[in-house]
Protein backbone atom coordinates (compact mmCIF):
# COMPACT_ATOMS: atom_id res chain seq x y z
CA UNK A 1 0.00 0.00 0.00
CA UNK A 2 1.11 3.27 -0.83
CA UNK A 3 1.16 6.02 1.72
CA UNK A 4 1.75 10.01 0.67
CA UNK A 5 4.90 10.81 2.32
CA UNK A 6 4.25 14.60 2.97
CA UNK A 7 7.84 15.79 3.81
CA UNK A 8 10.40 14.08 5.41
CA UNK A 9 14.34 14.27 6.77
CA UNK A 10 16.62 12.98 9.15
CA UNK A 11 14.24 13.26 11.87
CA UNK A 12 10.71 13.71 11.07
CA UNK A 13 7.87 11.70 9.03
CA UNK A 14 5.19 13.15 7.93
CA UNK A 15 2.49 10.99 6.34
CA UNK A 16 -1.16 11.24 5.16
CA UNK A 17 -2.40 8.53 6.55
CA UNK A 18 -5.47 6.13 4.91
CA UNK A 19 -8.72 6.14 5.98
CA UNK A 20 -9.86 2.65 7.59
CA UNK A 21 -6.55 1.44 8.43
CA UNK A 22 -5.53 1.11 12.29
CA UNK A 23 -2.23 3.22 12.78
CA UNK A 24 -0.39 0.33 14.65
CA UNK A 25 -1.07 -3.36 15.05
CA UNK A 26 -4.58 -4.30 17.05
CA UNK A 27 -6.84 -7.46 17.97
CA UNK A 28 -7.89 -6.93 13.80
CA UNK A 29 -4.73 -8.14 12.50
CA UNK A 30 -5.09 -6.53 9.28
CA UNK A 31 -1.93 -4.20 7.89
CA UNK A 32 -0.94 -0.87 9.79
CA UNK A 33 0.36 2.08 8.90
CA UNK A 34 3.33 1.78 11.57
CA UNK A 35 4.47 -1.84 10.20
CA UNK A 36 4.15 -0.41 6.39
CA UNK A 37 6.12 2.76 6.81
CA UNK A 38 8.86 0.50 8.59
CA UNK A 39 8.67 -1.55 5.59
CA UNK A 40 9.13 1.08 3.17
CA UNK A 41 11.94 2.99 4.88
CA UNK A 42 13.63 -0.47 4.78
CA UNK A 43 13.41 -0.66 0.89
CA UNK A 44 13.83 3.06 0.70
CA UNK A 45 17.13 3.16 2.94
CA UNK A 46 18.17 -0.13 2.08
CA UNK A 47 18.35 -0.58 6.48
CA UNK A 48 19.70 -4.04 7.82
CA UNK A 49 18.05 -5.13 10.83
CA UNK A 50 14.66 -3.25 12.47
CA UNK A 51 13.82 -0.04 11.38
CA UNK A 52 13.12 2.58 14.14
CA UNK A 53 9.98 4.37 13.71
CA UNK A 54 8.47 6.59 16.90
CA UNK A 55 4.65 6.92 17.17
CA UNK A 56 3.90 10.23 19.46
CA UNK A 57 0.43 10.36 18.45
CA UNK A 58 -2.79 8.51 16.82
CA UNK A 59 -5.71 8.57 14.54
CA UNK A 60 -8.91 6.87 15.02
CA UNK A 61 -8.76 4.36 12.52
CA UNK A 62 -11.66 5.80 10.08
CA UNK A 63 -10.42 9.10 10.46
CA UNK A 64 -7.36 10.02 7.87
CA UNK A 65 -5.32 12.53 7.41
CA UNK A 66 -1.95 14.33 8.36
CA UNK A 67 0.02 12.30 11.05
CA UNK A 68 3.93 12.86 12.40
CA UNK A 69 6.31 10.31 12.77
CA UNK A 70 10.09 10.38 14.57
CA UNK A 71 12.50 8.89 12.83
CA UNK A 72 15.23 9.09 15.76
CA UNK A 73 15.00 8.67 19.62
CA UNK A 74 16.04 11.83 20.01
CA UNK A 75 13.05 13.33 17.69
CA UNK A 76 10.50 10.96 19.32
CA UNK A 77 11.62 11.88 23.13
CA UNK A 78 10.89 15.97 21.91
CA UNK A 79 8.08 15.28 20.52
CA UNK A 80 6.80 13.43 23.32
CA UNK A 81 7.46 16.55 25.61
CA UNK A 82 5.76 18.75 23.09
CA UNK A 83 2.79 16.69 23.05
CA UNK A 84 2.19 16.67 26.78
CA UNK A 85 2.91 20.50 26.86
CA UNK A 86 -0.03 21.02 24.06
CA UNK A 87 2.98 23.48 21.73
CA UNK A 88 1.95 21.06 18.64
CA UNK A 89 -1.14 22.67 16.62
CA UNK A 90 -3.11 19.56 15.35
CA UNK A 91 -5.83 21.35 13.63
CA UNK A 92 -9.00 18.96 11.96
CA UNK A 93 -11.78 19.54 9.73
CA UNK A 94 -15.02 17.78 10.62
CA UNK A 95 -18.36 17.92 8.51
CA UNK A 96 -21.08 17.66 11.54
CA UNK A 97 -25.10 17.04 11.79
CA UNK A 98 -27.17 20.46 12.22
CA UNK A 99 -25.81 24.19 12.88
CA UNK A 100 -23.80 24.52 16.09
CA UNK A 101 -25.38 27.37 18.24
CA UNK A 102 -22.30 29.08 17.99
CA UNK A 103 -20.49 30.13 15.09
CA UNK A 104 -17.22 29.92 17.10
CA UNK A 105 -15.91 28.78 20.71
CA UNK A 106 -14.43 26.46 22.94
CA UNK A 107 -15.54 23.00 23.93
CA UNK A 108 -15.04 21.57 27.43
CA UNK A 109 -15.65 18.20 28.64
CA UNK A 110 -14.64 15.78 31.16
CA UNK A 111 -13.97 12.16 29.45
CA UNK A 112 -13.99 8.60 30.60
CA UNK A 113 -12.77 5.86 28.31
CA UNK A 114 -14.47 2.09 28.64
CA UNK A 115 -11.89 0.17 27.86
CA UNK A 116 -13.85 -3.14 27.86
CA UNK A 117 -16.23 -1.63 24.90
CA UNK A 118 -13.81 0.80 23.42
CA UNK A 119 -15.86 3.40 24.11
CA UNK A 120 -15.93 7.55 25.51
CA UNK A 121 -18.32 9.18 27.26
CA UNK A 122 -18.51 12.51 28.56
CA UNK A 123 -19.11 12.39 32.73
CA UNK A 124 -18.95 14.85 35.50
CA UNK A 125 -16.09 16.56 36.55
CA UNK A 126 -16.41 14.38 40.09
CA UNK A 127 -15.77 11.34 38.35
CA UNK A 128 -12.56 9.39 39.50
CA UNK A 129 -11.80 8.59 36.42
CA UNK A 130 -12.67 11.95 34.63
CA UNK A 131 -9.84 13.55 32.41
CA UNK A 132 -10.40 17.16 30.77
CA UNK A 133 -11.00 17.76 27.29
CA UNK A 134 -10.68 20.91 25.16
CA UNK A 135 -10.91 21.65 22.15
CA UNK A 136 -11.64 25.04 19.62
CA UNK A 137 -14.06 25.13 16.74
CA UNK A 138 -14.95 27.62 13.89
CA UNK A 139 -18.21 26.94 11.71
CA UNK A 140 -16.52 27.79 7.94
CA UNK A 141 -20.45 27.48 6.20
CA UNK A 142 -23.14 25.16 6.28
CA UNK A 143 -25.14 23.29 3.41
CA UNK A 144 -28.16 20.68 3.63
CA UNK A 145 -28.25 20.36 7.47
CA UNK A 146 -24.22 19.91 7.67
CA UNK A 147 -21.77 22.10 8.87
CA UNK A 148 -18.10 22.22 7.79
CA UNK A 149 -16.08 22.90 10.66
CA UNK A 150 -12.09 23.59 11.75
CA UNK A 151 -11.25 22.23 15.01
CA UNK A 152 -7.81 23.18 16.98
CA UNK A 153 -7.61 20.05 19.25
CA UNK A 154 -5.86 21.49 22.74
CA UNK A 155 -5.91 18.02 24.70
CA UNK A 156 -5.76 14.56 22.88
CA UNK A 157 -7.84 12.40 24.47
CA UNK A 158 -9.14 9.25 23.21
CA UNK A 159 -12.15 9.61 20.64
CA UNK A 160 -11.91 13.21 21.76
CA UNK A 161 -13.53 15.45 19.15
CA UNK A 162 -16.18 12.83 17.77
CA UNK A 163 -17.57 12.43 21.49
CA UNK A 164 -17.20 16.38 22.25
CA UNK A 165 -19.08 17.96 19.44
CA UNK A 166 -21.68 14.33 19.79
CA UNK A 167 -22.32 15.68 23.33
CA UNK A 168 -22.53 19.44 21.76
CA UNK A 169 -25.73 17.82 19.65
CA UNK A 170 -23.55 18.12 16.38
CA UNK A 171 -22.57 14.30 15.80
CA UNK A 172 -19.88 14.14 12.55
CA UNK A 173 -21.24 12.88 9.53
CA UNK A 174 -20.67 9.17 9.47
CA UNK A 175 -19.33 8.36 12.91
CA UNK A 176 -21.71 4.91 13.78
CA UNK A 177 -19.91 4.90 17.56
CA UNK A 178 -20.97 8.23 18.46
CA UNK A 179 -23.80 9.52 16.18
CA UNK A 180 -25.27 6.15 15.36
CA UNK A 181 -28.92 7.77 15.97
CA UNK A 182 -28.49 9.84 12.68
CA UNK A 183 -25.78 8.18 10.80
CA UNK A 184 -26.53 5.35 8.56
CA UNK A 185 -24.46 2.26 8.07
CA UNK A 186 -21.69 2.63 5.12
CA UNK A 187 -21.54 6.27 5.67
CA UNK A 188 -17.74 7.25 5.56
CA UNK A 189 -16.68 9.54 8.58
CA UNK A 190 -16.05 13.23 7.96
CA UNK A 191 -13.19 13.63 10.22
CA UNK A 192 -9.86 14.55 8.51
CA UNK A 193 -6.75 15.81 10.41
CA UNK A 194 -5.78 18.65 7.66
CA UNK A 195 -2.82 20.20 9.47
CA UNK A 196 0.32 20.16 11.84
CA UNK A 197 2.59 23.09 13.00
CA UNK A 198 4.61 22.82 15.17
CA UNK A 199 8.65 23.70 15.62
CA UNK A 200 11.04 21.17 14.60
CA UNK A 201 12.26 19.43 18.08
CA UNK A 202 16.07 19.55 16.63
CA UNK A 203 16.33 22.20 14.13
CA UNK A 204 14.28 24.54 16.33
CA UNK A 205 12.51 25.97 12.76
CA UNK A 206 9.22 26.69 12.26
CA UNK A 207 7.10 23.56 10.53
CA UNK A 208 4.10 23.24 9.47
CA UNK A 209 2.32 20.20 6.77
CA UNK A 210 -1.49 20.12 5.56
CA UNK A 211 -3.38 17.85 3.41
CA UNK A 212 -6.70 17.76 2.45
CA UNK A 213 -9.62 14.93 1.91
CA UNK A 214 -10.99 13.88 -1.48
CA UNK A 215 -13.43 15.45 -3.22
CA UNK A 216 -16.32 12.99 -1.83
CA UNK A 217 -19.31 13.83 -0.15
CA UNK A 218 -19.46 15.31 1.97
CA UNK A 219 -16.36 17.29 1.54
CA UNK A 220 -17.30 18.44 -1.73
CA UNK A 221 -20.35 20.07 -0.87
CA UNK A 222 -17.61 22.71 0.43
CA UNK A 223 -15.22 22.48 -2.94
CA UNK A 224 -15.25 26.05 -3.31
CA UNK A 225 -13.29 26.61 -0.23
CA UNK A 226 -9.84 25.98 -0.34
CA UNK A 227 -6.47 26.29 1.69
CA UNK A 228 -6.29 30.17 1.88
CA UNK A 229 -9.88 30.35 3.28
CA UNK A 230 -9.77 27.92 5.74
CA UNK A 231 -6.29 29.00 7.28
CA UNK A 232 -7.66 32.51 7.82
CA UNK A 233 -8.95 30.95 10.82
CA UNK A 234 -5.29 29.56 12.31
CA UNK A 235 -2.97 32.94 11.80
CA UNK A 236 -0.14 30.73 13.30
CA UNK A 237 -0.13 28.93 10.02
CA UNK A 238 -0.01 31.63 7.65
CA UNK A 239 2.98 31.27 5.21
CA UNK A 240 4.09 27.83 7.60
CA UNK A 241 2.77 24.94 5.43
CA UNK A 242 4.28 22.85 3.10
């Protein structure tokens, strides 16, 4: 399988990674994007011997888009620090059910992950198990009872956005976990991770990749907008991406 490598060097990986596929080995068995990038940097590199590959983050395995890889202990150990200080701007687009009330704000929720069903829910603040979520949304337009939204995730928590903006009463398009009241079976998620920026943990330079989701429904109903547009609304990434 062939992944878009969106820029790489000696340290960093960045990747648009496929829709449906798990980012690292689970209970499915079926490929990953962590055992096929190893793979590849093997054949690229011509490497003897394991290839060392550091995941700092995750997608849901529906949701696709950009994702950051470290090549080098070093990288992965920096990025790991940024990630737990929130200084990496993972920004998402998300098509969601209805108009949100409004047209730009701040999301805050306390989360507790099942991990016997796999599943998120959103629980008082009281509850021992209870971690914080936040998150930032901007509405960009709405079309035929969906709203195209850009969403600056400040925590990462598990399943965070697609149970936030569920609880909100604006389930994403597609998602049968958390919207399966609306959502009808086969419906592809409209969840994309569209952009990274963050600073380079060795080079200390400003970096910052996008990428975009086909022109399916729903995205297309949106076609009009492109890159410029939508990164009016993140003035850290002006003149940053790749």
């Amino acid at each position: 399988m062939n992944i878009p490598i969106l820029f790489e060097d000696n340290h960093l990986l960045f990747i648009q990674k496929p829709v449906n596929i798990p980012v690292q080995e689970d209970s499915s068995r079926d490929l990953d994007v962590l055992t096929i990038l190893k793979d590849d940097i093997k054949r690229r590199y011509q490497k003897p011997g394991n290839v060392y590959l550091g995941l700092v983050h995750r997608l849901d395995r529906p949701v696709g888009g950009v994702m950051v890889f470290a090549k080098t202990s070093k990288a992965a150990s920096r990025l790991s620090d940024m990630m737990r200080r929130h200084v990496i701007e993972r920004n998402y687009l998300a098509v969601v059910r209805g108009i949100p009330e409004k047209k730009k704000g701040q999301l805050v929720h306390y989360l507790y992950k099942d991990k016997r069903r796999n599943q998120v829910f959103a629980v008082s603040p009281n509850h021992k198990d209870a971690k914080k979520a936040v998150l930032e949304y901007e509405v960009i337009g709405s079309k035929k009872g969906l709203s195209l939204l850009t969403v600056n995730l400040i925590t990462g928590r598990p399943h965070q956005i697609r149970v936030q903006l569920s609880t909100s009463g604006n389930p994403i398009y597609g998602d049968q976990k958390y919207g399966h009241g609306v959502n009808q079976t086969g419906e592809q998620i409209a969840l994309w991770s569209y952009s990274i920026y963050m600073e380079h943990p060795v080079k200390k330079e400003p970096l910052g990749v996008n990428a975009f989701p086909s022109d399916t429904y729903p995205w297309n109903l949106w076609e009009e907008i492109g890159l410029k547009q939508i990164n009016k609304t993140h003035s850290s990434l002006k003149d940053l991406l790749i």
